[in-house]
Protein backbone atom coordinates (compact mmCIF):
# COMPACT_ATOMS: atom_id res chain seq x y z
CA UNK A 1 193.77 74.86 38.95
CA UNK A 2 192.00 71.33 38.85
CA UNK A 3 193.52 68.29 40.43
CA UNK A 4 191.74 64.33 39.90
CA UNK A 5 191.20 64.44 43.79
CA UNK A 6 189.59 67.96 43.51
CA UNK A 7 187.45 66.96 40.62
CA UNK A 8 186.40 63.53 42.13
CA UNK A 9 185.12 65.19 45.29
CA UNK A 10 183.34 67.67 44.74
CA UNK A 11 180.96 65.14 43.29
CA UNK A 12 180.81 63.31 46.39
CA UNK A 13 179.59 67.00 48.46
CA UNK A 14 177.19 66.98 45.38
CA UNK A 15 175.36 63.55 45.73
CA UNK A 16 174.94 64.37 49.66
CA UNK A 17 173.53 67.61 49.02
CA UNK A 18 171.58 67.29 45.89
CA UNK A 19 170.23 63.99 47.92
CA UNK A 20 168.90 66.16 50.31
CA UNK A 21 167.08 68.68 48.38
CA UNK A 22 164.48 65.70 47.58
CA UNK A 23 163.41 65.86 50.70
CA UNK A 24 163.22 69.88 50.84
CA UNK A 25 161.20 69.44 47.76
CA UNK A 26 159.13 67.06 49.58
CA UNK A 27 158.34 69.15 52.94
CA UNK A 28 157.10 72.09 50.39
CA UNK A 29 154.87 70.39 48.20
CA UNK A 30 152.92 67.45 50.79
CA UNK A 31 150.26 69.65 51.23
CA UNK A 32 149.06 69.83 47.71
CA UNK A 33 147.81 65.92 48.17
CA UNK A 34 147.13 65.49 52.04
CA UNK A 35 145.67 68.84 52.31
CA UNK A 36 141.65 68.14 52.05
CA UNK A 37 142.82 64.86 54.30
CA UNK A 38 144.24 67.32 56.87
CA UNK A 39 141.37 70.06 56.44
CA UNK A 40 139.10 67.29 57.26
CA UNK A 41 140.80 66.54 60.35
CA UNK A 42 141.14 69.93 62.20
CA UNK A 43 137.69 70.86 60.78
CA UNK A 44 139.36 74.35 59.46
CA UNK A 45 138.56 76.48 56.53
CA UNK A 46 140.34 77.14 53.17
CA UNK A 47 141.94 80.25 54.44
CA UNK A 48 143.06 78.20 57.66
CA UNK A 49 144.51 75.40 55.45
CA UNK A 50 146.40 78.06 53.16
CA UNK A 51 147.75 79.64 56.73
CA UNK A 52 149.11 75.70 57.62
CA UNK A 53 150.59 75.44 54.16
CA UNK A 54 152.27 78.49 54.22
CA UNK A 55 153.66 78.65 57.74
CA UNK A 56 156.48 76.57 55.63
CA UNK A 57 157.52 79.59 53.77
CA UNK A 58 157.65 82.38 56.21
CA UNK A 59 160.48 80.88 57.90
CA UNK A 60 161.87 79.85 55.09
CA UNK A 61 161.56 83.38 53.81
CA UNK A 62 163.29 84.73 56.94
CA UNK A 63 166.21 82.64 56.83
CA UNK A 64 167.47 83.51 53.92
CA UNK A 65 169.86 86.37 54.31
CA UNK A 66 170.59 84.47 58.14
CA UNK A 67 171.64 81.28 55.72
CA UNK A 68 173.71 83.65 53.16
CA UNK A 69 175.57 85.21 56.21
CA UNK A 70 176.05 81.36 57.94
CA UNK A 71 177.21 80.00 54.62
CA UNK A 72 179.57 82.69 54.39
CA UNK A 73 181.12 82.77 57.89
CA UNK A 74 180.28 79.13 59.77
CA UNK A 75 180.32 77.22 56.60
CA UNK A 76 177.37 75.01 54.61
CA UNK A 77 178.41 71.69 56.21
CA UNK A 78 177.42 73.12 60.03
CA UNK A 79 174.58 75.01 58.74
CA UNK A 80 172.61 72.44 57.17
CA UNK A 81 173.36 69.76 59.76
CA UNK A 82 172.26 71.76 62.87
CA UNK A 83 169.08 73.17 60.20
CA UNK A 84 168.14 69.72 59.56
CA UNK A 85 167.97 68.16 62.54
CA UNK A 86 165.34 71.23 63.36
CA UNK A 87 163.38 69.85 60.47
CA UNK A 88 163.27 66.37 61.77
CA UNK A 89 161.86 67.66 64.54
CA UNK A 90 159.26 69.50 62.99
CA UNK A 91 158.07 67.12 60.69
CA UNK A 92 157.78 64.40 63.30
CA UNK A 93 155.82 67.20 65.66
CA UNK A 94 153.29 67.97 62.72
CA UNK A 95 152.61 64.10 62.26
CA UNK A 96 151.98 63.60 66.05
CA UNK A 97 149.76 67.16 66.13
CA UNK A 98 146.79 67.26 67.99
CA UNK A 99 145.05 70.41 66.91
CA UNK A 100 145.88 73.09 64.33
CA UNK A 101 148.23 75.48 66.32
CA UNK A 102 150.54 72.27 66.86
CA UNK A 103 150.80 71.66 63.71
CA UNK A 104 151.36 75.29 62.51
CA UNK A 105 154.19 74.92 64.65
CA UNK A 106 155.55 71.49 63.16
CA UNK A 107 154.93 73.08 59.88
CA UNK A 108 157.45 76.30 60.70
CA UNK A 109 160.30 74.23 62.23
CA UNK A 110 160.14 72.02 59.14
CA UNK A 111 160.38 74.75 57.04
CA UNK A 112 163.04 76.73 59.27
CA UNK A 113 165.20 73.76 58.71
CA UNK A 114 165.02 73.13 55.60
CA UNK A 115 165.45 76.88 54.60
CA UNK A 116 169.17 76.80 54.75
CA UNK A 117 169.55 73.94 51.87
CA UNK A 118 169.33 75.69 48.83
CA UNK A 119 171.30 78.80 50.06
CA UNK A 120 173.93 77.05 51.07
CA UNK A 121 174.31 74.40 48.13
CA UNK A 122 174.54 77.19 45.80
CA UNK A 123 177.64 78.77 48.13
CA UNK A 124 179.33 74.86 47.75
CA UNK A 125 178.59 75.21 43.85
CA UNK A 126 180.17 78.99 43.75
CA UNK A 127 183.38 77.03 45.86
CA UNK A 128 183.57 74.02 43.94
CA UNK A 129 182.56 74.78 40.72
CA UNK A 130 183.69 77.61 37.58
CA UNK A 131 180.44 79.72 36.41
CA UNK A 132 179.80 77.78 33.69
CA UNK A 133 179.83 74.63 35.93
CA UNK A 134 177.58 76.44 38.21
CA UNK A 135 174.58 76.74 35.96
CA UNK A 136 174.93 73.53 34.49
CA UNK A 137 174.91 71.82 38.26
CA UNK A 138 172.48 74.72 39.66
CA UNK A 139 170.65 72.66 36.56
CA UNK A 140 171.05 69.23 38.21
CA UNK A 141 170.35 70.04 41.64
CA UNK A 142 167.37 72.08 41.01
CA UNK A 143 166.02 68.72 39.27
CA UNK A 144 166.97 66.63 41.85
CA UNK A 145 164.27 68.70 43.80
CA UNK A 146 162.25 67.17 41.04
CA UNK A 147 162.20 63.83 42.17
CA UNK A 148 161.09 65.06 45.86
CA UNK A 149 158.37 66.43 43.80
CA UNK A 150 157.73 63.11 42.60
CA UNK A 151 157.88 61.51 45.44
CA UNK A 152 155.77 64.49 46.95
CA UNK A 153 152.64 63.03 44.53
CA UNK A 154 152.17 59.94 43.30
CA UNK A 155 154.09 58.32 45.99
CA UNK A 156 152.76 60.21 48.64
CA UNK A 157 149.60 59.55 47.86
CA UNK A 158 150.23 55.65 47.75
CA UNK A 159 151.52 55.49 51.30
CA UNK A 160 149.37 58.52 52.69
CA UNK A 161 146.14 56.03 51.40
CA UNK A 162 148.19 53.13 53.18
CA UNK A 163 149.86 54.15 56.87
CA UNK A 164 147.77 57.48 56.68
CA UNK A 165 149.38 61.14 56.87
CA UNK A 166 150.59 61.51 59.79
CA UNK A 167 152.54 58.52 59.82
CA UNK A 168 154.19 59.34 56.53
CA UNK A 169 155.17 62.51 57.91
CA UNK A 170 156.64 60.76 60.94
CA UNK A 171 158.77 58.47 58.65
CA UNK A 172 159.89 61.91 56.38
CA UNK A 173 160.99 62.69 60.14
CA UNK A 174 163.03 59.74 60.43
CA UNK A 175 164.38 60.30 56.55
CA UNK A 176 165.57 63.62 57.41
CA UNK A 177 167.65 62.55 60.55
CA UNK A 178 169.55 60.22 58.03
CA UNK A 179 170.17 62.97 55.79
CA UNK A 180 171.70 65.66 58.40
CA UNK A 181 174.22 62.69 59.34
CA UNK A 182 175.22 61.86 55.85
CA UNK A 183 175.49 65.88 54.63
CA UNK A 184 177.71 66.34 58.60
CA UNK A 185 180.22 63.33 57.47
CA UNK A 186 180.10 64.60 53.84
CA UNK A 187 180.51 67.55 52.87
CA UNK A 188 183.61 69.88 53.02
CA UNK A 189 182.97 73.64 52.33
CA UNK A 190 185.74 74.13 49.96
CA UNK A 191 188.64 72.94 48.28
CA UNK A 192 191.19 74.06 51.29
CA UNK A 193 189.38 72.59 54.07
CA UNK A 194 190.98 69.44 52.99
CA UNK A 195 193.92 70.60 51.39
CA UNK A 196 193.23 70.96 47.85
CA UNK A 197 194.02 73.72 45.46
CA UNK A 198 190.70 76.52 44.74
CA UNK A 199 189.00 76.45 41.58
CA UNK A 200 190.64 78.69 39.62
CA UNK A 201 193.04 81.71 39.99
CA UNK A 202 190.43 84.03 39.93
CA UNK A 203 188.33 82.64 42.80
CA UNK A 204 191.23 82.94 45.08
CA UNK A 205 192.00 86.67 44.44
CA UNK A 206 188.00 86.89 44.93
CA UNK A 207 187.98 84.41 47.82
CA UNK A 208 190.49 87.23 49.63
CA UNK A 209 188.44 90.13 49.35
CA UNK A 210 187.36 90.83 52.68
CA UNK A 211 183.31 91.50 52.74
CA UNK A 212 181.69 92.61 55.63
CA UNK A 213 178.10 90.84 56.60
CA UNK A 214 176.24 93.66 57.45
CA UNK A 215 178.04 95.50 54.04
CA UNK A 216 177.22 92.55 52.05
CA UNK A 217 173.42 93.03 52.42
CA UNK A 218 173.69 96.51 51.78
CA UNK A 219 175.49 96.11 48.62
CA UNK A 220 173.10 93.78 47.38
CA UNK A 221 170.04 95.48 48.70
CA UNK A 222 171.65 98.93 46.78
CA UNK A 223 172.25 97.14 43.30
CA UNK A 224 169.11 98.40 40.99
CA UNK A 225 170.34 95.28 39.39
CA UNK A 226 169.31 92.73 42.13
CA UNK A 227 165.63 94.18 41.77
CA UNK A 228 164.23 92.97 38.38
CA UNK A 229 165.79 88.98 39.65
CA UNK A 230 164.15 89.00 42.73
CA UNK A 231 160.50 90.54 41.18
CA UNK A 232 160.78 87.97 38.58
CA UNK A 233 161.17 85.12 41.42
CA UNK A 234 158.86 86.58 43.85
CA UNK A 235 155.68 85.92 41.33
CA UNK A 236 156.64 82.91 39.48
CA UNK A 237 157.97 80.66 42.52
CA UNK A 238 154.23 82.62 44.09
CA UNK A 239 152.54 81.10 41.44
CA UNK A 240 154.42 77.61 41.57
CA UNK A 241 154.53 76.98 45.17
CA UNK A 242 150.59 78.04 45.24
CA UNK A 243 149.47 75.72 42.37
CA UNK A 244 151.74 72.53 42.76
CA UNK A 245 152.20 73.17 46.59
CA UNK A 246 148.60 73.26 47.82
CA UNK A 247 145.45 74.42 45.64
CA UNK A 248 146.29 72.58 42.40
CA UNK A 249 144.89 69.16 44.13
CA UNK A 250 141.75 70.88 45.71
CA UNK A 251 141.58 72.65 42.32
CA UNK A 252 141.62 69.07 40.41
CA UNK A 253 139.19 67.43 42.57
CA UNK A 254 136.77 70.17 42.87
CA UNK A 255 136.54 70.66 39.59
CA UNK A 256 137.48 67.75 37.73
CA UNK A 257 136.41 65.19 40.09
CA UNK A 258 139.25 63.63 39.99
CA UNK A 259 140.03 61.24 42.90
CA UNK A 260 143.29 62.37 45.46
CA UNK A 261 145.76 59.80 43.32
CA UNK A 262 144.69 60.52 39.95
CA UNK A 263 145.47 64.28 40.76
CA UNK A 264 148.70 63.87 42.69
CA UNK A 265 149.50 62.33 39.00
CA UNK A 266 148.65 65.75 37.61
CA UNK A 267 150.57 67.10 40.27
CA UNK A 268 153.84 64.63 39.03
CA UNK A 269 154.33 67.46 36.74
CA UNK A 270 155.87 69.76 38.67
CA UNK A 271 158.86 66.59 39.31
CA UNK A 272 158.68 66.21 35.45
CA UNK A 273 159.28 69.60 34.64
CA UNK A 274 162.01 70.49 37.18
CA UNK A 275 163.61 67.00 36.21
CA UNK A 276 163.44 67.95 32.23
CA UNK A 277 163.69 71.38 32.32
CA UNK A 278 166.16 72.79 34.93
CA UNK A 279 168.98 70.93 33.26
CA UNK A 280 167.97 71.80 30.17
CA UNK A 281 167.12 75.67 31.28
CA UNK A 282 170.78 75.91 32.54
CA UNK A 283 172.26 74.46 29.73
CA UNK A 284 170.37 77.26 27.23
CA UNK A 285 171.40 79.86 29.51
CA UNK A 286 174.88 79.25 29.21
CA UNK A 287 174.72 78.86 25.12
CA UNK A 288 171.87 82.37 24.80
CA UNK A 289 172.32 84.18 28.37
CA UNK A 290 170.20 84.30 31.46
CA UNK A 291 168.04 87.30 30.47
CA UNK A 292 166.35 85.51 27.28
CA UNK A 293 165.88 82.15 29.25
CA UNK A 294 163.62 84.43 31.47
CA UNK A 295 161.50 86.80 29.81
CA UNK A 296 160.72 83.51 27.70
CA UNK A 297 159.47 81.55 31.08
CA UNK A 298 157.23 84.42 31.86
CA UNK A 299 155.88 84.63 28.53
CA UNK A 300 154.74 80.88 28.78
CA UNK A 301 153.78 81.37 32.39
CA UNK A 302 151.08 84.51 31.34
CA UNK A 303 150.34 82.28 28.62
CA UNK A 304 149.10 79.29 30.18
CA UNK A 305 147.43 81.36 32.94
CA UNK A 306 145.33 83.28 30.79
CA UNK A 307 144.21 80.03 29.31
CA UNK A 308 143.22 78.85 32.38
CA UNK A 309 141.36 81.52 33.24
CA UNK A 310 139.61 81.89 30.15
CA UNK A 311 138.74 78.08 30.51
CA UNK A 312 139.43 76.39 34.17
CA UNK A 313 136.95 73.82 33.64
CA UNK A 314 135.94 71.25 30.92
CA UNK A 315 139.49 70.49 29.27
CA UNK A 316 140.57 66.70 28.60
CA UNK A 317 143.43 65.32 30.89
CA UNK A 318 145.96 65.36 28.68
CA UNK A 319 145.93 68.94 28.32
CA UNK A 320 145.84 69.21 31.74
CA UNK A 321 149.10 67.20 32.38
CA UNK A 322 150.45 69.45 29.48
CA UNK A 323 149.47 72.86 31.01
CA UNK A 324 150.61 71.75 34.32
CA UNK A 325 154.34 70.50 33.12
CA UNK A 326 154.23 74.39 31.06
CA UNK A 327 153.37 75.71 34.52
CA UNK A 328 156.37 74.19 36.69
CA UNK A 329 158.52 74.26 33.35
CA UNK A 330 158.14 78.34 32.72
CA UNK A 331 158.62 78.70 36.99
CA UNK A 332 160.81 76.64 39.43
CA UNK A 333 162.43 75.03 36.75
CA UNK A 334 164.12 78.33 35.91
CA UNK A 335 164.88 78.73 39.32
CA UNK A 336 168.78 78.51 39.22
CA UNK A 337 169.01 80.48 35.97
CA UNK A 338 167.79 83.41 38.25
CA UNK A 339 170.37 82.42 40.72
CA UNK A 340 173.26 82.65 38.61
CA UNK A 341 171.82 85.95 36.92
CA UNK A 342 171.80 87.40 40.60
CA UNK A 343 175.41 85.70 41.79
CA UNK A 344 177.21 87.10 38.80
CA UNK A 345 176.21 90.79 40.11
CA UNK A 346 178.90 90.69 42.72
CA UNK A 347 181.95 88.19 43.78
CA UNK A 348 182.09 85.16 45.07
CA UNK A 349 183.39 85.78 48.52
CA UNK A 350 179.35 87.47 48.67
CA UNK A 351 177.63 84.53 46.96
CA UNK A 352 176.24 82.97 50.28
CA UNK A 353 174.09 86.59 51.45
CA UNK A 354 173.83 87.18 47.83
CA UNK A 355 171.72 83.95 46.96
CA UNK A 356 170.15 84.39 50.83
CA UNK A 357 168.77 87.70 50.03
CA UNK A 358 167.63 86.94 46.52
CA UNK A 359 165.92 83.40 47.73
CA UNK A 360 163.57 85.73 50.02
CA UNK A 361 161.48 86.64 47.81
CA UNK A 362 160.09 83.47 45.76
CA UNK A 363 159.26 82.14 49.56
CA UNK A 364 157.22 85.30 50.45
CA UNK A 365 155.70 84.73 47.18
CA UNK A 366 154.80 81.32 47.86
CA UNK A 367 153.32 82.16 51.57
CA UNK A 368 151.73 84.94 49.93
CA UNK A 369 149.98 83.52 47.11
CA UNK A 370 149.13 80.07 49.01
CA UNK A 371 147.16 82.10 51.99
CA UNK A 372 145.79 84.84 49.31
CA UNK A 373 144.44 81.99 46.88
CA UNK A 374 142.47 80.70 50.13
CA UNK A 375 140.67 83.99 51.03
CA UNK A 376 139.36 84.19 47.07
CA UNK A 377 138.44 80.47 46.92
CA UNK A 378 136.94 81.00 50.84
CA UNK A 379 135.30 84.32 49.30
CA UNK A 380 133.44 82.50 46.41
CA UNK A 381 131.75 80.06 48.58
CA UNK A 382 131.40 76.32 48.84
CA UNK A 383 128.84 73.56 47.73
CA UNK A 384 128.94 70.61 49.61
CA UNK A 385 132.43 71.06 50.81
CA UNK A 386 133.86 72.09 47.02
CA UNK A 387 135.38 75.20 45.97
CA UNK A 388 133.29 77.43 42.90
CA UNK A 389 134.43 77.67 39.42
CA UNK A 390 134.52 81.42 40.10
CA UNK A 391 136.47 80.93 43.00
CA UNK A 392 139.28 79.13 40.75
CA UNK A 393 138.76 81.71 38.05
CA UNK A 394 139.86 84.29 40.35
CA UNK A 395 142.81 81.89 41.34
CA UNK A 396 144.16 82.14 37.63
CA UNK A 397 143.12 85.36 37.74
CA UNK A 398 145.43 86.09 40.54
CA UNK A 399 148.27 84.11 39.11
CA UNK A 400 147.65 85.71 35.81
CA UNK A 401 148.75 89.20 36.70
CA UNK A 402 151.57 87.80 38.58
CA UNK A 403 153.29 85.88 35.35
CA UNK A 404 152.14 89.60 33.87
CA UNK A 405 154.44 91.58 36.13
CA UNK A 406 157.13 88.80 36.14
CA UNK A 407 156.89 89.36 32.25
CA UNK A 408 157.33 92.65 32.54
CA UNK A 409 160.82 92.65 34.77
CA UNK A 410 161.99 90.70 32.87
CA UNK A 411 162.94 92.98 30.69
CA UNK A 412 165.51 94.78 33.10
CA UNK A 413 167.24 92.26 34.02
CA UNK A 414 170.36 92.41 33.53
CA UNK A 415 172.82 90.10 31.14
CA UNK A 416 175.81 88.33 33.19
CA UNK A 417 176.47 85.42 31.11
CA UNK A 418 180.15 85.99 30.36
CA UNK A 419 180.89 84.68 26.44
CA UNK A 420 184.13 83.26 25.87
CA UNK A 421 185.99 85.43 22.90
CA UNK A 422 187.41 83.56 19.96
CA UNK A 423 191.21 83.39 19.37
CA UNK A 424 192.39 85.38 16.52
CA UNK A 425 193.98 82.83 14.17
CA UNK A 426 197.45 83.15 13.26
């Protein structure tokens, strides 16, 4: 059951959240159009730079069953308060680094406190919101993380050139205090904190079953089920996080020659296609299923990779912007489409350690294929400074037989959209 007060604020836990994943999106992705600016500076290698890159997504990796149990037991509002603050700290440490290891540091706080975002939005959604509602908005917030993509290029780039990057990663500091005040005053973990009815009859006989934490990972860990989702995220977030997160601007400027602003607009397409697409992806799931949705992603994904890798050099900007938007589009814009697949596996009262345990795996693949694309671009030598072609052949290489296997799994996952049956007329 729905009241107007339960409707109307909801939306207010949604603008504070959703708000926040901007700058989430924004810690991941910097590093795709400071990073040559901050190899430069600590004098370090590719595979050095991939290791500062991805020190974001180890701990982000590790939190995530931590977050599911949190979200489940001390609530989303605490979590991503206390978690935020950490990131402040972080981010304002990595500006103010004096050497590598210092950074590497700033770098896992930020990521450590902004790992507890996502997981714990999606536990507000599963509180807040009825399954249909919770693709739709999974939709919205996923391209909300869009615009921190956004802001991640163009923008970035624009102030990086002006106050330099440290001190724009002192001011994301500042940015991200604000933010764990707003999401503390905010947001209420569900409708009976303050006294309003659940969504639903059926969440509260859910909401009652009794789920153990250390049972919870167990069950999901022991659903065959849960293994084809998390596959399917583990390579196409890897590919995503590694092209749009760090070697798509060395990629650009090595071998397009294109300066650091006219590839962070390149870049712009990952916003573009998380802002067009993850509404858009959500709202097909709910009208075709979940399944279709992603065997279709991974099809485009292996497409555009083998193209790239048949030709990574020589092709006019346009197509560039094009096969960078099918990139992002056929990846983390399908994100939350995987997330509801996976949360409809098991009840509510588990959606907080389910979506933790799932959201592992496209942050392992991200740390993995970041550092792994730095040893083959490290192992096919420099000029002058710039990466080979044939070290960024074996990039799309790479990424091409991870779209494969995401293709391939596909396959097995399993249907959960839910279709409404029609009325017999009388």
């Amino acid at each position: 059951m729905k009241t107007g007060k339960t409707l109307s604020y909801r939306y207010v836990i949604c603008s504070a959240v959703f708000i926040g994943y901007i700058l989430v999106f924004f810690h991941r992705l910097c590093p795709a159009v400071i990073a040559l600016e901050m190899q430069q500076t600590f004098g370090i290698s590719g595979t050095l730079l991939g290791v500062l890159a991805s020190a974001y997504f180890y701990p982000y990796a590790i939190m995530q069953i931590p977050t599911g149990l949190l979200a489940d037991s001390w609530g989303p509002r605490k979590t991503i308060t206390v978690f935020f603050l950490l990131a402040a700290f972080g981010s304002l440490l990595m500006g103010l680094s004096p050497d590598l290891s210092t950074a590497i540091l700033g770098r896992i706080l930020a990521g450590l406190g902004v790992s507890t975002l996502f997981v714990c939005n999606f536990k507000l959604l599963a509180e807040w919101f009825d399954p249909r509602e919770f693709t739709i908005m999974g939709g919205i917030f996923v391209a909300l993380g869009g615009v921190g993509a956004l802001f991640s290029s163009v923008p970035l780039a624009w102030t990086s050139n002006l106050i330099g990057w440290r001190m724009t990663l002192v001011a994301v500091a500042g940015l991200t205090l604000i933010m764990a005040v707003l999401i503390y005053a905010l947001v209420r973990d569900s409708p009976s904190e303050i006294g309003l009815p659940p969504i639903g009859l059926l969440r509260t006989a859910e909401t009652l079953e009794a789920v153990g934490l250390g049972r919870g990972i167990i069950t999901v860990l022991a659903t065959p089920c849960f293994w084809p989702v998390s596959v399917w995220g583990f390579c196409t977030a890897g590919v995503s996080f590694a092209l749009g997160g760090l070697w798509g601007g060395p990629y650009l400027v090595h071998t397009y020659g294109l300066s650091k602003t006219a590839a962070s607009q390149v870049l712009s397409m990952f916003a573009a296609a998380l802002i067009v697409g993850s509404p858009l992806s959500g709202w097909i799931a709910n009208q075709v299923g979940r399944k279709p949705v992603l065997v279709l992603s991974s099809l485009v994904l292996t497409s555009v990779c083998l193209f790239f890798y048949v030709l990574p050099s020589g092709l006019p900007l346009w197509l560039l912007y094009l096969l960078f938007f099918l990139v992002f589009l056929s990846s983390a814009a399908s994100a939350q489409v995987s997330t509801a697949a996976c949360k409809e596996l098991f009840p509510v009262a588990m959606a907080g350690t389910t979506i933790g345990t799932l959201n592992i795996f496209p942050f392992l693949g991200g740390a993995f294929f970041q550092i792994l694309t730095g040893s083959l671009l490290a192992a096919g030598g420099q000029v002058g400074g710039v990466y080979s072609l044939a070290g960024y052949r074996s990039m799309f290489l790479l990424y091409l037989a991870a779209s494969f296997i995401s293709l391939a799994v596909s396959f097995f996952v399993k249907e959960t959209l839910v279709r409404e049956k029609a009325v017999p007329r009388r």
